[in-house]
N, C-alpha and C. Protein backbone atom coordinates (compact mmCIF):
# COMPACT_ATOMS: atom_id res chain seq x y z
N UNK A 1 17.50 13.95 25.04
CA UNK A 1 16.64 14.72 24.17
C UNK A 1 17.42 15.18 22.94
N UNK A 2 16.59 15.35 21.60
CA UNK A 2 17.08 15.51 20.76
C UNK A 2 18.02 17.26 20.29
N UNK A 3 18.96 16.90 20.04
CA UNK A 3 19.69 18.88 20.21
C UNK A 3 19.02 18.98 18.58
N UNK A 4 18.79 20.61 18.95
CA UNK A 4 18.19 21.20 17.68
C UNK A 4 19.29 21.94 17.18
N UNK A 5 18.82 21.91 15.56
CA UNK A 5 19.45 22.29 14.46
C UNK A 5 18.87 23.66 14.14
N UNK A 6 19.61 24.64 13.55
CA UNK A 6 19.34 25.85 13.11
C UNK A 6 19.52 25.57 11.42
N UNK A 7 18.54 25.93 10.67
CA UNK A 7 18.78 25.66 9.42
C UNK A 7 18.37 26.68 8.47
N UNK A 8 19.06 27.14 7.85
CA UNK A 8 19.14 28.33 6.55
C UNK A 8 18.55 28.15 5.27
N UNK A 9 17.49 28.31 5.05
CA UNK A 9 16.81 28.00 3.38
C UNK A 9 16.51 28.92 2.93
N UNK A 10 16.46 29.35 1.96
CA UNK A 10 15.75 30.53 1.01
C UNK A 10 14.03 29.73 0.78
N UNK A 11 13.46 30.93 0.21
CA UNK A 11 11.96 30.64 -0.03
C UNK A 11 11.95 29.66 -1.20
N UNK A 12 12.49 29.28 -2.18
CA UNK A 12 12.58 28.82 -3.17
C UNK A 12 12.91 27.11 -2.47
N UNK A 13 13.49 27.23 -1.72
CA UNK A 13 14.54 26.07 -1.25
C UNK A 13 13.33 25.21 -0.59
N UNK A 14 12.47 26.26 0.29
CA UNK A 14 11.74 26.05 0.83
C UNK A 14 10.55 24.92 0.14
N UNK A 15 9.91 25.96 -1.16
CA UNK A 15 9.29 25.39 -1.93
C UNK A 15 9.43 24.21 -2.29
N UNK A 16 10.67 23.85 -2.54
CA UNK A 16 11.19 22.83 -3.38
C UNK A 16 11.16 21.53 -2.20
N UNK A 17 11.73 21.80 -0.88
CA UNK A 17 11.65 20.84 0.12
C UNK A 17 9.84 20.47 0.38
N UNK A 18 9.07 21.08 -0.03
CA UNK A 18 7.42 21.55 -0.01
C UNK A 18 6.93 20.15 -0.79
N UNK A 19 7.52 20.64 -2.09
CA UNK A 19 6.98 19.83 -3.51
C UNK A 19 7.18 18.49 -3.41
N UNK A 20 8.47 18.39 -2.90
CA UNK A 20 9.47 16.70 -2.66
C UNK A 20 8.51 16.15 -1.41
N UNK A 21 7.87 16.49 -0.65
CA UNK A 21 6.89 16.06 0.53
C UNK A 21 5.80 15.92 0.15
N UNK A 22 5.32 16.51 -1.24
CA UNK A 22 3.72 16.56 -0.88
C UNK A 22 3.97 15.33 -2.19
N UNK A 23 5.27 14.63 -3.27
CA UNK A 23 5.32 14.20 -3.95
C UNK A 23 5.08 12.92 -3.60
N UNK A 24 5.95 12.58 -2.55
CA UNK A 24 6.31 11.47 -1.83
C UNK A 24 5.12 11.08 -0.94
N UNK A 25 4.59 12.06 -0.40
CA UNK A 25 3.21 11.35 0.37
C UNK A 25 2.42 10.67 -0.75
N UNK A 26 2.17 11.40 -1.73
CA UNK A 26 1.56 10.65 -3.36
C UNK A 26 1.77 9.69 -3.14
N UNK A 27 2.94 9.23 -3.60
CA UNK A 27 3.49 8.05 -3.79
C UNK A 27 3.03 6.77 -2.95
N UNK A 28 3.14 7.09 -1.11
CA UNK A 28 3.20 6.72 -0.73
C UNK A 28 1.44 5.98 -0.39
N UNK A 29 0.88 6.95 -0.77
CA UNK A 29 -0.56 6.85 -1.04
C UNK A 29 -1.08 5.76 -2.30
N UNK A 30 -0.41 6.25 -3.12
CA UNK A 30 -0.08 5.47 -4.31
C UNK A 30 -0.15 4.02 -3.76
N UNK A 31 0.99 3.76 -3.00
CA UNK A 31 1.67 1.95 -2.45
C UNK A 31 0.70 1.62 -1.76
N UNK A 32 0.19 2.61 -0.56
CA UNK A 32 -0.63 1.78 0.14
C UNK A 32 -1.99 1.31 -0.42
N UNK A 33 -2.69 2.45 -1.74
CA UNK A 33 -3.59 1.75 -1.87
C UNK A 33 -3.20 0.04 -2.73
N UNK A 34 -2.15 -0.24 -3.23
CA UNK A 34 -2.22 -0.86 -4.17
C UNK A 34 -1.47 -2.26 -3.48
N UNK A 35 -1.26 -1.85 -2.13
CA UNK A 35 -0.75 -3.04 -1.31
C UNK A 35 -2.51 -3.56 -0.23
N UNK A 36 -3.22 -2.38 0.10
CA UNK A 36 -4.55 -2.74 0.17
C UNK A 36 -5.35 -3.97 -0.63
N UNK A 37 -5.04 -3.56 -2.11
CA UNK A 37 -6.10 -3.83 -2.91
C UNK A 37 -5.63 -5.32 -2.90
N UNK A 38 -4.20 -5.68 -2.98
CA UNK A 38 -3.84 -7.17 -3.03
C UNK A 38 -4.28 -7.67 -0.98
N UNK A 39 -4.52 -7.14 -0.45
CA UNK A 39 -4.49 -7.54 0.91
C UNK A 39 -5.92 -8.12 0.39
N UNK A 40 -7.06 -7.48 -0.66
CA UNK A 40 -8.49 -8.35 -0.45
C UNK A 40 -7.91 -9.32 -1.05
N UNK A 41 -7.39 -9.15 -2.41
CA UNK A 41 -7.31 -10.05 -3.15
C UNK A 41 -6.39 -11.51 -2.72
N UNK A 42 -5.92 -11.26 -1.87
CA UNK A 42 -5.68 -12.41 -1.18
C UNK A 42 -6.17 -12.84 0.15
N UNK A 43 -7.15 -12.16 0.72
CA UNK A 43 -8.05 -12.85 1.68
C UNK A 43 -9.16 -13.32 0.69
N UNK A 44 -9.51 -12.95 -0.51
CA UNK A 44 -10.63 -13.72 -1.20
C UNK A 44 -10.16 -14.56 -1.53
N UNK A 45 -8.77 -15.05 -1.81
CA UNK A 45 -8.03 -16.46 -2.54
C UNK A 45 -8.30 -17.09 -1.17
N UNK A 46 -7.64 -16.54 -0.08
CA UNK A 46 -7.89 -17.39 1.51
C UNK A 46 -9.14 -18.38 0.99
N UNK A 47 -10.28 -17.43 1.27
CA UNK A 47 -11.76 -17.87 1.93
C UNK A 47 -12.22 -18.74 0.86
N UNK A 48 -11.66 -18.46 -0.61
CA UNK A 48 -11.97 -19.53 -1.63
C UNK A 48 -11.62 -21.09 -1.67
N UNK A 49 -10.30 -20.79 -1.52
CA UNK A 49 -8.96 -22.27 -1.43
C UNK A 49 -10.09 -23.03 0.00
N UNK A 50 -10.34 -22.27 1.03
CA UNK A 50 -11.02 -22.77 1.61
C UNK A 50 -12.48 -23.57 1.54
N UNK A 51 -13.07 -22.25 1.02
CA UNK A 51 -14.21 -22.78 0.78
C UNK A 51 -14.28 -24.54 0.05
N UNK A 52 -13.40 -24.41 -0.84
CA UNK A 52 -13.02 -25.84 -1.92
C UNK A 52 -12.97 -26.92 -0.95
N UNK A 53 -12.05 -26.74 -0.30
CA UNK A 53 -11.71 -27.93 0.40
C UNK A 53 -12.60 -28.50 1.26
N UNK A 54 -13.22 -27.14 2.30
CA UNK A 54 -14.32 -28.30 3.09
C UNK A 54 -15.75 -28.94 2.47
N UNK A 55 -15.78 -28.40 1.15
CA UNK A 55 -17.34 -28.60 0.12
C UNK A 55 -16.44 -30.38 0.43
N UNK A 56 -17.71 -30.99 0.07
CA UNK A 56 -18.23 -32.53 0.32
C UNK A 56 -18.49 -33.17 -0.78
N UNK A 57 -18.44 -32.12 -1.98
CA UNK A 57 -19.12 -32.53 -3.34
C UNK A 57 -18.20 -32.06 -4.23
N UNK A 58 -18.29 -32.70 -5.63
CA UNK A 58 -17.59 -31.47 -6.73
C UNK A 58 -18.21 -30.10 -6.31
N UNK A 59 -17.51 -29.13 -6.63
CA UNK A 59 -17.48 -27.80 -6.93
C UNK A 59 -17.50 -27.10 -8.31
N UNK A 60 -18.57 -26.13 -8.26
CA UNK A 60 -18.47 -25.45 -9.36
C UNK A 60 -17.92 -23.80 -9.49
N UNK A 61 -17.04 -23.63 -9.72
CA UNK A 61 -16.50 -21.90 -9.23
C UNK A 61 -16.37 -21.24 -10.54
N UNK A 62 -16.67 -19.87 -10.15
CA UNK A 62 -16.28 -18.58 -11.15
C UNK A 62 -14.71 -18.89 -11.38
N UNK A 63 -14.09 -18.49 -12.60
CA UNK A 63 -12.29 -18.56 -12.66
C UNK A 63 -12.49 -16.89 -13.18
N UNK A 64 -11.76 -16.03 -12.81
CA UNK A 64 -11.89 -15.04 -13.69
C UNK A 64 -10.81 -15.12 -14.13
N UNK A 65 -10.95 -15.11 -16.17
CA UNK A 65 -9.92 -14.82 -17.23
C UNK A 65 -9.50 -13.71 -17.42
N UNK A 66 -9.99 -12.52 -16.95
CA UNK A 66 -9.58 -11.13 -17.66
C UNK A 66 -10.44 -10.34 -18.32
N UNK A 67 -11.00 -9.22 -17.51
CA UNK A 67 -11.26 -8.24 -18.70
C UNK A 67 -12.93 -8.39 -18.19
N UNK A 68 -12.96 -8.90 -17.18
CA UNK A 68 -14.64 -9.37 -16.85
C UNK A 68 -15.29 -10.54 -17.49
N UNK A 69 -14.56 -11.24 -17.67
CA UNK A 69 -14.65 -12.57 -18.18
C UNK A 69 -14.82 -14.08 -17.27
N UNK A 70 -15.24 -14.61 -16.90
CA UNK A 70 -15.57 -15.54 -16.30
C UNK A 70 -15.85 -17.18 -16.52
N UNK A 71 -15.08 -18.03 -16.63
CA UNK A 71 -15.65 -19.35 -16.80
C UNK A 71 -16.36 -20.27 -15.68
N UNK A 72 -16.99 -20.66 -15.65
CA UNK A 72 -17.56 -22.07 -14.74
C UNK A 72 -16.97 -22.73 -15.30
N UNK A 73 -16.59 -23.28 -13.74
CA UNK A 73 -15.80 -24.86 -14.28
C UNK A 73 -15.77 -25.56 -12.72
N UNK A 74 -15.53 -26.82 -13.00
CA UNK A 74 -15.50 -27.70 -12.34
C UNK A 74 -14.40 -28.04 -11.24
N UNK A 75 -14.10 -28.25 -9.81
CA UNK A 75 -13.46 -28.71 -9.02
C UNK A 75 -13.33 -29.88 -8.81
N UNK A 76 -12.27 -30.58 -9.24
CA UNK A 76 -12.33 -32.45 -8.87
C UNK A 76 -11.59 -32.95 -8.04
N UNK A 77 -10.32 -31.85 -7.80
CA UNK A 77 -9.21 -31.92 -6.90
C UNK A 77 -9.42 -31.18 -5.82
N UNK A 78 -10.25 -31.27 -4.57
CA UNK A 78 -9.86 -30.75 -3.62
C UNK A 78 -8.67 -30.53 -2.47
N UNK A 79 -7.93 -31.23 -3.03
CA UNK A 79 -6.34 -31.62 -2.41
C UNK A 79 -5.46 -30.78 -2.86
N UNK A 80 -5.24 -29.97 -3.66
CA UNK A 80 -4.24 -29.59 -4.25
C UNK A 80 -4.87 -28.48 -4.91
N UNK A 81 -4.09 -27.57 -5.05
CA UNK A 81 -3.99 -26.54 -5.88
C UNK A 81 -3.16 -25.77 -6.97
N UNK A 82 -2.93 -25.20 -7.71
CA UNK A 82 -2.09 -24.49 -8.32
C UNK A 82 -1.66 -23.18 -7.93
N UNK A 83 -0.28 -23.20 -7.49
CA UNK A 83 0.56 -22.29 -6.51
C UNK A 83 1.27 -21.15 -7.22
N UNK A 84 1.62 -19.79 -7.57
CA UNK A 84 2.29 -19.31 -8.16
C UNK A 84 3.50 -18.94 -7.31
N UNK A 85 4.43 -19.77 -7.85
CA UNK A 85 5.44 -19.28 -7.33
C UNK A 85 6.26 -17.60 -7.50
N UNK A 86 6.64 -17.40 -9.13
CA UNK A 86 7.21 -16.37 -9.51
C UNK A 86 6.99 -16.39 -10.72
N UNK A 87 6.34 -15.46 -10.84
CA UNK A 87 6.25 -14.86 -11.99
C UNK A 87 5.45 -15.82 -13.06
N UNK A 88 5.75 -16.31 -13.93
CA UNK A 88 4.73 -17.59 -14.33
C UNK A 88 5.19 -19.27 -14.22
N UNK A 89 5.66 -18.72 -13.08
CA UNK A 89 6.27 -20.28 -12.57
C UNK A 89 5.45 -20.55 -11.80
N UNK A 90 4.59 -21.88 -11.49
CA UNK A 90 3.66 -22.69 -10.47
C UNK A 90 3.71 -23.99 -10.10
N UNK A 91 3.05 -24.43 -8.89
CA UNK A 91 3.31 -25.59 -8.71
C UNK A 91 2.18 -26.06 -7.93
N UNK A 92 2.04 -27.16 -8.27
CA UNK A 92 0.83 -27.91 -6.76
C UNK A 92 1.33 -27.92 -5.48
N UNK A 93 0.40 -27.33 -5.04
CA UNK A 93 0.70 -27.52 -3.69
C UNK A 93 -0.67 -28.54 -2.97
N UNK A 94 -0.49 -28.57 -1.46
CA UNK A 94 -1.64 -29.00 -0.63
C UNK A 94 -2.41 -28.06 -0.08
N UNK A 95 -3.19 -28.28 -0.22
CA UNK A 95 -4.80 -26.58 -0.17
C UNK A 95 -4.13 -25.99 1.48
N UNK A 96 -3.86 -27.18 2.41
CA UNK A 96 -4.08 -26.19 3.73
C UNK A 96 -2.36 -25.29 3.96
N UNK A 97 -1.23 -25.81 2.85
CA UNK A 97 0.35 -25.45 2.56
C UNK A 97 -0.76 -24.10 1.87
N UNK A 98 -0.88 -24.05 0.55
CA UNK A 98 -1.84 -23.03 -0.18
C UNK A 98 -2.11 -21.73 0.99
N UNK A 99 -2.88 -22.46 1.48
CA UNK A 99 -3.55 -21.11 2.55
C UNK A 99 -2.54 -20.86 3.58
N UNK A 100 -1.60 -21.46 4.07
CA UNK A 100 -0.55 -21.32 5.18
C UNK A 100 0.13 -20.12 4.23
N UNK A 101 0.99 -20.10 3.38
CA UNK A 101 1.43 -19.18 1.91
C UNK A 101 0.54 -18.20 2.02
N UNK A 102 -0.51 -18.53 1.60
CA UNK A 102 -1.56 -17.12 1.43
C UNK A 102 -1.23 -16.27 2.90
N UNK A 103 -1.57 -17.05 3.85
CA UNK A 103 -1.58 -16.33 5.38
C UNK A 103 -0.33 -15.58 5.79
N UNK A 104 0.70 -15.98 5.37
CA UNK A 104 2.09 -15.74 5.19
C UNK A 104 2.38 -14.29 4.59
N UNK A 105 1.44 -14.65 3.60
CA UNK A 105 1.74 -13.25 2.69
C UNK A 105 1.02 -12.15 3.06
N UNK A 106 -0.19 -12.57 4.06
CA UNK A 106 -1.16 -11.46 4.31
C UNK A 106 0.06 -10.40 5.93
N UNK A 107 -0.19 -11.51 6.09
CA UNK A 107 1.49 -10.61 7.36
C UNK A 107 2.07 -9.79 6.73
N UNK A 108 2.71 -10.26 5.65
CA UNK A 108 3.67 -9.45 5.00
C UNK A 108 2.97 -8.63 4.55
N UNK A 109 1.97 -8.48 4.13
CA UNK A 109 1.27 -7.21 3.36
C UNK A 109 1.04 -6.35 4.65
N UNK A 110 0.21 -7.34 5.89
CA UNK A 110 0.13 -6.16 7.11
C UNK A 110 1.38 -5.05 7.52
N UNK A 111 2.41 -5.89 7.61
CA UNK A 111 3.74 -5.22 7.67
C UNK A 111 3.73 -3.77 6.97
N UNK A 112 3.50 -4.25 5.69
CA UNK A 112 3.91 -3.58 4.74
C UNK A 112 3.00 -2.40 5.12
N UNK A 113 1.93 -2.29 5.12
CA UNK A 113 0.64 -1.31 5.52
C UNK A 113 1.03 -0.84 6.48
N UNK A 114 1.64 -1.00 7.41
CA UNK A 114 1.93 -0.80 8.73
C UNK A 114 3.28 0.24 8.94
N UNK A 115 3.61 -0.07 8.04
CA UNK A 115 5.39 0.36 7.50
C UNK A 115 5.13 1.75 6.60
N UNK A 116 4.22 1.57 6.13
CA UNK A 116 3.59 2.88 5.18
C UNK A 116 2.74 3.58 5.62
N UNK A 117 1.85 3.27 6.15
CA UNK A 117 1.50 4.48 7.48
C UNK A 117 2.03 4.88 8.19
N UNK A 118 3.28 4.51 9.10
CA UNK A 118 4.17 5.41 9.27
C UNK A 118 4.87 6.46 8.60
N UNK A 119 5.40 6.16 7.40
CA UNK A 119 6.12 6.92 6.66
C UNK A 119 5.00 7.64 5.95
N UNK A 120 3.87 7.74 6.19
CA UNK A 120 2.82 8.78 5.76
C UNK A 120 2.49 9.53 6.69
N UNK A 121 2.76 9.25 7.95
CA UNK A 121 2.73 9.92 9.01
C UNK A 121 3.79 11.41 8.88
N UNK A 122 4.64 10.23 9.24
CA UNK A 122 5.77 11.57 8.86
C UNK A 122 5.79 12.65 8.30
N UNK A 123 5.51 11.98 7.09
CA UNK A 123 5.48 12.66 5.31
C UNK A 123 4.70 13.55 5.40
N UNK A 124 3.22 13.71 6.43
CA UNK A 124 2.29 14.55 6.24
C UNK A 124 2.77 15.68 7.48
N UNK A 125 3.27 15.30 8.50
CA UNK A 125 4.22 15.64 9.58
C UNK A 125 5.26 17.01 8.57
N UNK A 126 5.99 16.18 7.76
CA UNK A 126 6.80 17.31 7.24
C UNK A 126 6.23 18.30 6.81
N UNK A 127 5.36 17.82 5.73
CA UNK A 127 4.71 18.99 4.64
C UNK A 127 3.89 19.72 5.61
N UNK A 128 3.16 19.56 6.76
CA UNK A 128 2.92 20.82 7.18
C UNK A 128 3.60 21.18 7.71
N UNK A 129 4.39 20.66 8.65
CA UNK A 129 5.56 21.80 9.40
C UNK A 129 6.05 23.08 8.13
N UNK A 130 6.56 22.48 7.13
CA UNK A 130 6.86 22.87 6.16
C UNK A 130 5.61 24.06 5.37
N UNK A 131 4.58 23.54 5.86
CA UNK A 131 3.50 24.66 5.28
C UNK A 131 3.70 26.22 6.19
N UNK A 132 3.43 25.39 7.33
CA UNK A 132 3.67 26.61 8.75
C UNK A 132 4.63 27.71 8.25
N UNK A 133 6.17 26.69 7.83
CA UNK A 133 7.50 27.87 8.00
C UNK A 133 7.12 28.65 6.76
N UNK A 134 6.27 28.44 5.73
CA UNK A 134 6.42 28.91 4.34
C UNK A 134 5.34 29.90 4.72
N UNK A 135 3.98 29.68 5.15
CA UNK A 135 2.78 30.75 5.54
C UNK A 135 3.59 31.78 6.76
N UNK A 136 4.61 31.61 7.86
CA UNK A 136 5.37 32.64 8.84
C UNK A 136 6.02 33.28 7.95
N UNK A 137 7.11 32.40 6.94
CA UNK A 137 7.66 33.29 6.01
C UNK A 137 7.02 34.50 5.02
N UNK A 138 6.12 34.45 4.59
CA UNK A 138 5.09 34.82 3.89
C UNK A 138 4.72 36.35 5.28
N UNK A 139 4.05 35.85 6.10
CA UNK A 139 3.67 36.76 6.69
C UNK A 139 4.21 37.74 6.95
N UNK A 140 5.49 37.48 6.90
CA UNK A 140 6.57 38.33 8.10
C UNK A 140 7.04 39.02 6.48
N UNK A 141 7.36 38.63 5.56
CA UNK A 141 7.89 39.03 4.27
C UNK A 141 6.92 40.48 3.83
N UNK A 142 5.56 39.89 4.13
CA UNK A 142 4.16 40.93 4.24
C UNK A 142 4.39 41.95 5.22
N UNK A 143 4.68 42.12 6.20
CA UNK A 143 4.90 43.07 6.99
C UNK A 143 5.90 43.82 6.74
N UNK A 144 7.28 43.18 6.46
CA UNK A 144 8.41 43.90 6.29
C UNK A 144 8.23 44.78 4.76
N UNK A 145 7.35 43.84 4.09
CA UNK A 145 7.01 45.19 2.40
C UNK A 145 6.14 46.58 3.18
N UNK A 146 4.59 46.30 4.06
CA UNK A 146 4.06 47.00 4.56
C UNK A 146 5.29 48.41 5.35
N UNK A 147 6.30 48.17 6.00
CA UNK A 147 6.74 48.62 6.41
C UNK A 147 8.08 49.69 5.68
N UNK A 148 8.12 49.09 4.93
CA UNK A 148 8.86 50.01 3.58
C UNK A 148 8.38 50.67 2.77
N UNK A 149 6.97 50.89 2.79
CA UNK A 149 5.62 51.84 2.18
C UNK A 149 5.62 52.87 2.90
């Protein structure tokens, strides 16, 4: 079992350990939504790359350019796709390599989600413990003025 620590802070100190917790849960709130938002955006690339490949016919798909912008255009290659490697580097790949990659990455995003709810756990773990010692402090600070009246 874990041995406990006795630890000495002033109210200020307190605060400040307060602020750094409730900053960092932000943050962390921050990541997860924005590791979410790519988790659709790459199950909609999934179900698309897919969709392409088992169609029987040309295809006609939305491309979105930016900004709410949209072209129709035509599918002739169901074999292959255009892969981003890094950054604006790409390459063809084979649609079912494509989606193996995509699937790849959705793990890694689960991970990642998975990895950050923990550490939001915590994070919210601290800041109230941390609320508790600051509202006892408070109280007891209240009594001891009451008592010097």
């Amino acid at each position: 079992m874990a041995e406990k620590k006795e630890v000495t802070m002033t109210a200020q100190q307190l605060m400040e350990a307060y602020e750094r917790e409730r900053i960092k849960l932000n943050e962390i709130q921050i990541r997860l939504a924005a590791v979410q938002e790519l988790m659709q955006e790459t199950s909609g690339a999934i179900d698309a790359v897919k969709e392409i490949q088992k169609s029987e016919k040309e295809n006609r798909v939305l491309v979105p350019l930016g900004s709410g912008v949209f072209a129709n255009v035509e599918v002739k290659d169901k074999k292959k796709v255009l892969y981003s490697i890094a950054g604006n580097v790409m390459a063809y790949k084979a649609v079912s390599e494509a989606v193996e990659e995509l699937e790849k990455k959705m793990e890694q995003l689960r991970k990642m989600i998975e990895f950050s709810r923990g550490e939001q756990q915590k994070t919210a773990n601290n800041l109230n413990q941390l609320g508790r010692i600051i509202q006892t402090g408070r109280r007891i600070q209240a009594e001891q003025e009451r008592k010097l009246r």
